[in-house]
PDB file of N, CA and C in Angstrom:
ATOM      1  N   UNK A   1     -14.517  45.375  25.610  1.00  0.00           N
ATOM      2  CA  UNK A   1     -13.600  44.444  26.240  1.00  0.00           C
ATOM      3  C   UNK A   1     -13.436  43.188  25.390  1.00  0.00           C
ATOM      4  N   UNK A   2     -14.559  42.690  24.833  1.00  0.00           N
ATOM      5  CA  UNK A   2     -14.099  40.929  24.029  1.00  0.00           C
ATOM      6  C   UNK A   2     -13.557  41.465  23.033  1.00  0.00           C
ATOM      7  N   UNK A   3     -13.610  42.984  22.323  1.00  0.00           N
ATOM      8  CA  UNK A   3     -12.930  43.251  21.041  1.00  0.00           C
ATOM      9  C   UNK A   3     -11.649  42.993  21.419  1.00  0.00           C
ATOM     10  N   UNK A   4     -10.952  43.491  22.428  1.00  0.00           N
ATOM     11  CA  UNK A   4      -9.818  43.823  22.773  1.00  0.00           C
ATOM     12  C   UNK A   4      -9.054  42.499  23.160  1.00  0.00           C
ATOM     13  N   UNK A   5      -9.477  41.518  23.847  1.00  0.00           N
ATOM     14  CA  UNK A   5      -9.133  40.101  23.984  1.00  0.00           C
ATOM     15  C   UNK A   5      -9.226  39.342  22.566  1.00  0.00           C
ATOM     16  N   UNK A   6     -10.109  39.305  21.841  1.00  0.00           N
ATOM     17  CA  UNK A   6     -10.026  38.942  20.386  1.00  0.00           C
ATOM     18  C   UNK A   6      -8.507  39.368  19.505  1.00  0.00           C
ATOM     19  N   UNK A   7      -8.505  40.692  19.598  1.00  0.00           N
ATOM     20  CA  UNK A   7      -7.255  41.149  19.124  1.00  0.00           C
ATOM     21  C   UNK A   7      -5.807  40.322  19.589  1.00  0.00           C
ATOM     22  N   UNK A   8      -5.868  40.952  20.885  1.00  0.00           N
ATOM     23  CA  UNK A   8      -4.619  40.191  21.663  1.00  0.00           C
ATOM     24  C   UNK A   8      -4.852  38.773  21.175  1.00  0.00           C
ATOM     25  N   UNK A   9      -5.687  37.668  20.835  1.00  0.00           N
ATOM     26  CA  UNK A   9      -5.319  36.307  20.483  1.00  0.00           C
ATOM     27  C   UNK A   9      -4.615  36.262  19.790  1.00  0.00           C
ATOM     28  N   UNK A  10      -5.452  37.384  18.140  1.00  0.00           N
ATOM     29  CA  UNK A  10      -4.873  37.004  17.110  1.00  0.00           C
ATOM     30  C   UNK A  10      -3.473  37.375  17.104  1.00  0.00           C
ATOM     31  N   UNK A  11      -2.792  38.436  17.804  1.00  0.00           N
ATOM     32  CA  UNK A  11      -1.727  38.856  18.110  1.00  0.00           C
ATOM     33  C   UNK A  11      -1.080  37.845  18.492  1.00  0.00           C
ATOM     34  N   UNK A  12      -1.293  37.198  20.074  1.00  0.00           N
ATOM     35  CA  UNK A  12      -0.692  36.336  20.418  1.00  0.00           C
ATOM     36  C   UNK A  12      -0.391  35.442  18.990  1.00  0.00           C
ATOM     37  N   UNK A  13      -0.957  34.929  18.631  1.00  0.00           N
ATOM     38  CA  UNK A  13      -0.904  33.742  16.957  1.00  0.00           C
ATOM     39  C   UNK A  13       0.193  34.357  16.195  1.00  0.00           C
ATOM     40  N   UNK A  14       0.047  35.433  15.790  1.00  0.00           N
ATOM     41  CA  UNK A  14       0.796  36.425  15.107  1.00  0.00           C
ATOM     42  C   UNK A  14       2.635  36.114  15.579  1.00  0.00           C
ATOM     43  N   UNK A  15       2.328  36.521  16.789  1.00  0.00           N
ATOM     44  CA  UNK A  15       3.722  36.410  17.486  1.00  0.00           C
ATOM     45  C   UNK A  15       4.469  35.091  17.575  1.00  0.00           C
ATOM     46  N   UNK A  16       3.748  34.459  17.641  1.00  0.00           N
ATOM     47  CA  UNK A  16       4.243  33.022  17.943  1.00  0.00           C
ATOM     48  C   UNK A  16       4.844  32.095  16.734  1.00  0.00           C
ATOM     49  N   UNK A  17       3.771  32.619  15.696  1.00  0.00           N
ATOM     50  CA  UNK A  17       4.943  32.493  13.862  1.00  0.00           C
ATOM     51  C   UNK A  17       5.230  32.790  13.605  1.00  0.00           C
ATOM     52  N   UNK A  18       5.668  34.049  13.966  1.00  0.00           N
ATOM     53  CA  UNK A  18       6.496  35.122  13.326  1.00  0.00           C
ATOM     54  C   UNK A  18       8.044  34.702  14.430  1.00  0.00           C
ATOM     55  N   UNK A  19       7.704  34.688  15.445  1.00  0.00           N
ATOM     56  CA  UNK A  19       9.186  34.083  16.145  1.00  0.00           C
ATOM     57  C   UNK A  19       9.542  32.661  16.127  1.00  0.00           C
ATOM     58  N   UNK A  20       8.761  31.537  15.661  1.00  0.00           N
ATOM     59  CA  UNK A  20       8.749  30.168  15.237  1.00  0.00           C
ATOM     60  C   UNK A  20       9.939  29.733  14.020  1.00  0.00           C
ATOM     61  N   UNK A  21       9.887  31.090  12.920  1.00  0.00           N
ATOM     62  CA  UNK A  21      10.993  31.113  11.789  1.00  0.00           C
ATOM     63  C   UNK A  21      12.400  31.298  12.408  1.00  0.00           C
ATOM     64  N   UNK A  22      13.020  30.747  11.480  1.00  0.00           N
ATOM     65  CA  UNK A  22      14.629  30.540  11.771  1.00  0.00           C
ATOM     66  C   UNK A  22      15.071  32.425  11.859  1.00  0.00           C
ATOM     67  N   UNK A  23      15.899  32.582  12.903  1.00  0.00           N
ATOM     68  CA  UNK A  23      16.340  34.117  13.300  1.00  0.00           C
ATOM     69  C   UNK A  23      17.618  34.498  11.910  1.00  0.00           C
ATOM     70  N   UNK A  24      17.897  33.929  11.138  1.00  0.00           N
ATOM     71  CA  UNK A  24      19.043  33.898  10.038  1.00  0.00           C
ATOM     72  C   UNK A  24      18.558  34.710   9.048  1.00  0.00           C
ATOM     73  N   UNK A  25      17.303  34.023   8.808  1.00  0.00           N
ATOM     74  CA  UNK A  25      16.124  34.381   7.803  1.00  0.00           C
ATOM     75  C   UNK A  25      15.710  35.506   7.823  1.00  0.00           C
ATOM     76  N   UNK A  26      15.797  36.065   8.692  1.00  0.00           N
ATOM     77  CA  UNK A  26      15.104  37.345   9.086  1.00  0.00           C
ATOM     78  C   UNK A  26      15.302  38.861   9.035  1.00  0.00           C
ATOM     79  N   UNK A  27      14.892  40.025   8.102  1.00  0.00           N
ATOM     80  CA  UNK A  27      15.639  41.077   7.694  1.00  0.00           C
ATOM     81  C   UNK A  27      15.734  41.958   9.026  1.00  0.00           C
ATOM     82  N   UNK A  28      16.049  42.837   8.947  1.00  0.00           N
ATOM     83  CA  UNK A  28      15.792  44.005  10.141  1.00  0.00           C
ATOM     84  C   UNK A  28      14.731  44.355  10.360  1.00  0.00           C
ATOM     85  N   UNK A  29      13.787  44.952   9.357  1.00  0.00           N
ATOM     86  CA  UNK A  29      12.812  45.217   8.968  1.00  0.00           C
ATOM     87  C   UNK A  29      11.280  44.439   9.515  1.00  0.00           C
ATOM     88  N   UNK A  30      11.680  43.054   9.127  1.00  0.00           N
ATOM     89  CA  UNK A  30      10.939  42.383   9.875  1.00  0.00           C
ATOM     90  C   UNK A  30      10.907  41.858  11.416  1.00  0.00           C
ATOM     91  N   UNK A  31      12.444  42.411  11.904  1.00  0.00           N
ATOM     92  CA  UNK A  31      12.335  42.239  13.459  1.00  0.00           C
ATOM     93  C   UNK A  31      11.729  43.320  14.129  1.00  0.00           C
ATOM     94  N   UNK A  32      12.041  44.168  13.402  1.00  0.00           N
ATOM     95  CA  UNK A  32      11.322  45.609  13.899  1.00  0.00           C
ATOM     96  C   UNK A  32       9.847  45.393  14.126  1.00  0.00           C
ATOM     97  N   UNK A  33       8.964  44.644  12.734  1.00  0.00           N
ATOM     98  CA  UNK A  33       7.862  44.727  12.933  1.00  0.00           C
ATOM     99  C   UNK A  33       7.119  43.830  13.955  1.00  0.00           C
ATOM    100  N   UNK A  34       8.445  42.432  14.430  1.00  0.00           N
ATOM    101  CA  UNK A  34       7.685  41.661  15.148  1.00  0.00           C
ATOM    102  C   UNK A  34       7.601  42.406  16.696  1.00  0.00           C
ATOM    103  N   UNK A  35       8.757  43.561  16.892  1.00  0.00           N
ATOM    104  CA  UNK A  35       8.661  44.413  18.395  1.00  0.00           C
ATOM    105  C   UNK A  35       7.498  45.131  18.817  1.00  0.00           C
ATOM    106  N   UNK A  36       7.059  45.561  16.998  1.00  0.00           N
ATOM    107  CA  UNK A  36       5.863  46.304  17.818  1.00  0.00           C
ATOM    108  C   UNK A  36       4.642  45.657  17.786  1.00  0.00           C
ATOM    109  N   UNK A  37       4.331  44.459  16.887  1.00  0.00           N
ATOM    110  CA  UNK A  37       3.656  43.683  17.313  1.00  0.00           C
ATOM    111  C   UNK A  37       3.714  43.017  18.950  1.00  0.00           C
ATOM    112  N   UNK A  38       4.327  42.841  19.097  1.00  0.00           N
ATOM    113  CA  UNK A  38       4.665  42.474  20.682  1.00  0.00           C
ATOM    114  C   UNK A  38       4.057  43.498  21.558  1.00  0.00           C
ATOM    115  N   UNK A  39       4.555  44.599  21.038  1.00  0.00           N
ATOM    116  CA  UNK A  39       4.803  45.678  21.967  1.00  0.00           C
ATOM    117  C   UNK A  39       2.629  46.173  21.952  1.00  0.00           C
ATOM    118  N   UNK A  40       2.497  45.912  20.902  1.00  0.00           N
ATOM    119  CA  UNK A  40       0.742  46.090  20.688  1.00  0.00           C
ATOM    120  C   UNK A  40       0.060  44.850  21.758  1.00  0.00           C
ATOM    121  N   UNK A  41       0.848  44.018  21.588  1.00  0.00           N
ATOM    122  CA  UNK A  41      -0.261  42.658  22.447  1.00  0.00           C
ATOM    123  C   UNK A  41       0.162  43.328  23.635  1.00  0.00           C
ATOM    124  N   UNK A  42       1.321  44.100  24.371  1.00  0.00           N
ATOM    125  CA  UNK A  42       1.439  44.157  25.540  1.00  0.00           C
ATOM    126  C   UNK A  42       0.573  45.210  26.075  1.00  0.00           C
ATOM    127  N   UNK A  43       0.297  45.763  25.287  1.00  0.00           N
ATOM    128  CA  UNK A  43      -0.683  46.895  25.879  1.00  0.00           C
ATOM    129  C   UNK A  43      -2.412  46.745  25.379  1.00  0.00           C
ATOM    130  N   UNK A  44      -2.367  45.278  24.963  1.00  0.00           N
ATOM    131  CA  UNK A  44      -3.287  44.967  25.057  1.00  0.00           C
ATOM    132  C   UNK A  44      -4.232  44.099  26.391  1.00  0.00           C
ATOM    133  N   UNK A  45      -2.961  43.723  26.614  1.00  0.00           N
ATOM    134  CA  UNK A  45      -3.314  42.501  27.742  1.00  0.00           C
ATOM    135  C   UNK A  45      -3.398  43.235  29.076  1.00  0.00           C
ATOM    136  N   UNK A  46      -2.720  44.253  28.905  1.00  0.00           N
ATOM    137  CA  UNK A  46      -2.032  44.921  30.143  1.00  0.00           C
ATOM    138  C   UNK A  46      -3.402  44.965  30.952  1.00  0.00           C
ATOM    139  N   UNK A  47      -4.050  45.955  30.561  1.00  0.00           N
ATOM    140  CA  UNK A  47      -5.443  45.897  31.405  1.00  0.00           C
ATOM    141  C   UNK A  47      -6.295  45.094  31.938  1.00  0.00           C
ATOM    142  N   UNK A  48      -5.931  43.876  31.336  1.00  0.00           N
ATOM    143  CA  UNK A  48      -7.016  42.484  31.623  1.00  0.00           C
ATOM    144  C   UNK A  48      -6.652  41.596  32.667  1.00  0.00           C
ATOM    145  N   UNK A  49      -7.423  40.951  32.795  1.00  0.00           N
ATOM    146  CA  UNK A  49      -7.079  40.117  34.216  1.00  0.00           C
ATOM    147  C   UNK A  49      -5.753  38.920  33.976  1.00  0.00           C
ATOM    148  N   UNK A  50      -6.216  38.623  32.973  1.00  0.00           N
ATOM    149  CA  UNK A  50      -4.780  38.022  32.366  1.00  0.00           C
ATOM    150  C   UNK A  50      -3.008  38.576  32.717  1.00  0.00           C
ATOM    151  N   UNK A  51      -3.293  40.011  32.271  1.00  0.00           N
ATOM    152  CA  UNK A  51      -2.661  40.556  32.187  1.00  0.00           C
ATOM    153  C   UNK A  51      -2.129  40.988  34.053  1.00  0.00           C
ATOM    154  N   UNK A  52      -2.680  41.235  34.355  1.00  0.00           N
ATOM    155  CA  UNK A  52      -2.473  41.241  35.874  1.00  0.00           C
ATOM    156  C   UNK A  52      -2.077  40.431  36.170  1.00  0.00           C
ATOM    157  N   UNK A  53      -2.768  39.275  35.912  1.00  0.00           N
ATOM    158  CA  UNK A  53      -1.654  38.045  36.432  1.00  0.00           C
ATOM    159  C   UNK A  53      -0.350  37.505  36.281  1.00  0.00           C
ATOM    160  N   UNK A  54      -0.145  37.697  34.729  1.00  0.00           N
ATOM    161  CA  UNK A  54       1.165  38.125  34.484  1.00  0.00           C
ATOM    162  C   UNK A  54       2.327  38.831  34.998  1.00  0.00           C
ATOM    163  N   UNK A  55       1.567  40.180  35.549  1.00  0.00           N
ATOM    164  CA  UNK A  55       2.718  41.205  35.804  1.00  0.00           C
ATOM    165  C   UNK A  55       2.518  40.474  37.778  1.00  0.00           C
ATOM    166  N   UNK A  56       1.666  40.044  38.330  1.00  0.00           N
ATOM    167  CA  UNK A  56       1.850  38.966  39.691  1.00  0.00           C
ATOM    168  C   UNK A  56       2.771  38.113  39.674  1.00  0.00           C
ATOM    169  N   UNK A  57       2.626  37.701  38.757  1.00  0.00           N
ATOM    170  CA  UNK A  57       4.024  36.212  38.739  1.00  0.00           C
ATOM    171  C   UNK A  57       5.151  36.922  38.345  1.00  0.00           C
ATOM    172  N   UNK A  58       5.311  37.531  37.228  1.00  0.00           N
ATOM    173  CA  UNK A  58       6.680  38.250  37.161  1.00  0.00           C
ATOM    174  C   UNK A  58       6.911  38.742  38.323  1.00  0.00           C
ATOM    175  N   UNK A  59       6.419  39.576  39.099  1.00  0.00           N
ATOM    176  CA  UNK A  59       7.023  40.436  40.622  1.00  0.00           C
ATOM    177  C   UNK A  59       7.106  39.139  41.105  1.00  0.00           C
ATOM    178  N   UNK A  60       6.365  38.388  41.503  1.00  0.00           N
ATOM    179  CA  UNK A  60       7.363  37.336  42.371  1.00  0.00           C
ATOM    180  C   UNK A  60       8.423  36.449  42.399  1.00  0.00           C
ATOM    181  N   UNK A  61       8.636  36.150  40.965  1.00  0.00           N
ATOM    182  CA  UNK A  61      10.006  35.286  40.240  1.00  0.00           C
ATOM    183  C   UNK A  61      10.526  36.977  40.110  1.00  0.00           C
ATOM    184  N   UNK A  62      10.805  38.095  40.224  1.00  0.00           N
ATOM    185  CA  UNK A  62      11.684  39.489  40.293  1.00  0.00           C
ATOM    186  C   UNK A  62      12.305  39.135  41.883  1.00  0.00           C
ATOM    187  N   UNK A  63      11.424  39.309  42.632  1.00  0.00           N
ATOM    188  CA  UNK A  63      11.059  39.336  44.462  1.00  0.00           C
ATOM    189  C   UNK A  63      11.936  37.866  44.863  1.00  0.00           C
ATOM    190  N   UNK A  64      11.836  37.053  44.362  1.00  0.00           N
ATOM    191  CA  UNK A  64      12.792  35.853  44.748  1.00  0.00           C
ATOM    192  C   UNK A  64      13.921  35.813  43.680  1.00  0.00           C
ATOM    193  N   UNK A  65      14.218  36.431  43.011  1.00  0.00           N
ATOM    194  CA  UNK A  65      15.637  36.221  42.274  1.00  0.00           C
ATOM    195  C   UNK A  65      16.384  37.642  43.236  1.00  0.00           C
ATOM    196  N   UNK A  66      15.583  38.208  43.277  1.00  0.00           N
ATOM    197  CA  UNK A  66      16.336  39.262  44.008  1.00  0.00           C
ATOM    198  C   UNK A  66      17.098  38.992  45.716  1.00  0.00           C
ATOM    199  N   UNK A  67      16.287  38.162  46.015  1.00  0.00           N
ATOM    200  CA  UNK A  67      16.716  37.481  47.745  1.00  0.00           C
ATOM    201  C   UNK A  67      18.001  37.068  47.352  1.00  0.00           C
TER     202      UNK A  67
END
């Protein structure tokens, strides 16, 4: 389990400079790679309590946009 939260940080970090650069700049290639980076932290977190909490607040900002 701390391996797996360790990861997701550095991920999180990862993600956050990699989408920080100007979108102009940016080949295809490297948007591709920032999706599945994303797409790796999401199935990292998914299981964790973090991650639960996340997908809690999303259903309820879903659950009230939907009213």
């Amino acid at each position: 389990m701390r391996l797996t939260i360790d990861v997701a940080v550095l991920l999180t970090v990862i993600v956050i400079v990699r989408l920080g650069r100007r979108t102009q700049a940016r080949s295809r290639f490297e948007e591709e790679v920032t999706v599945v980076i994303v797409l790796a932290l999401g199935v990292l977190i998914a299981p964790t309590p973090v991650g639960h909490g996340i997908l809690n607040f999303v259903t309820q900002l879903v659950t009230q946009a939907s009213r």
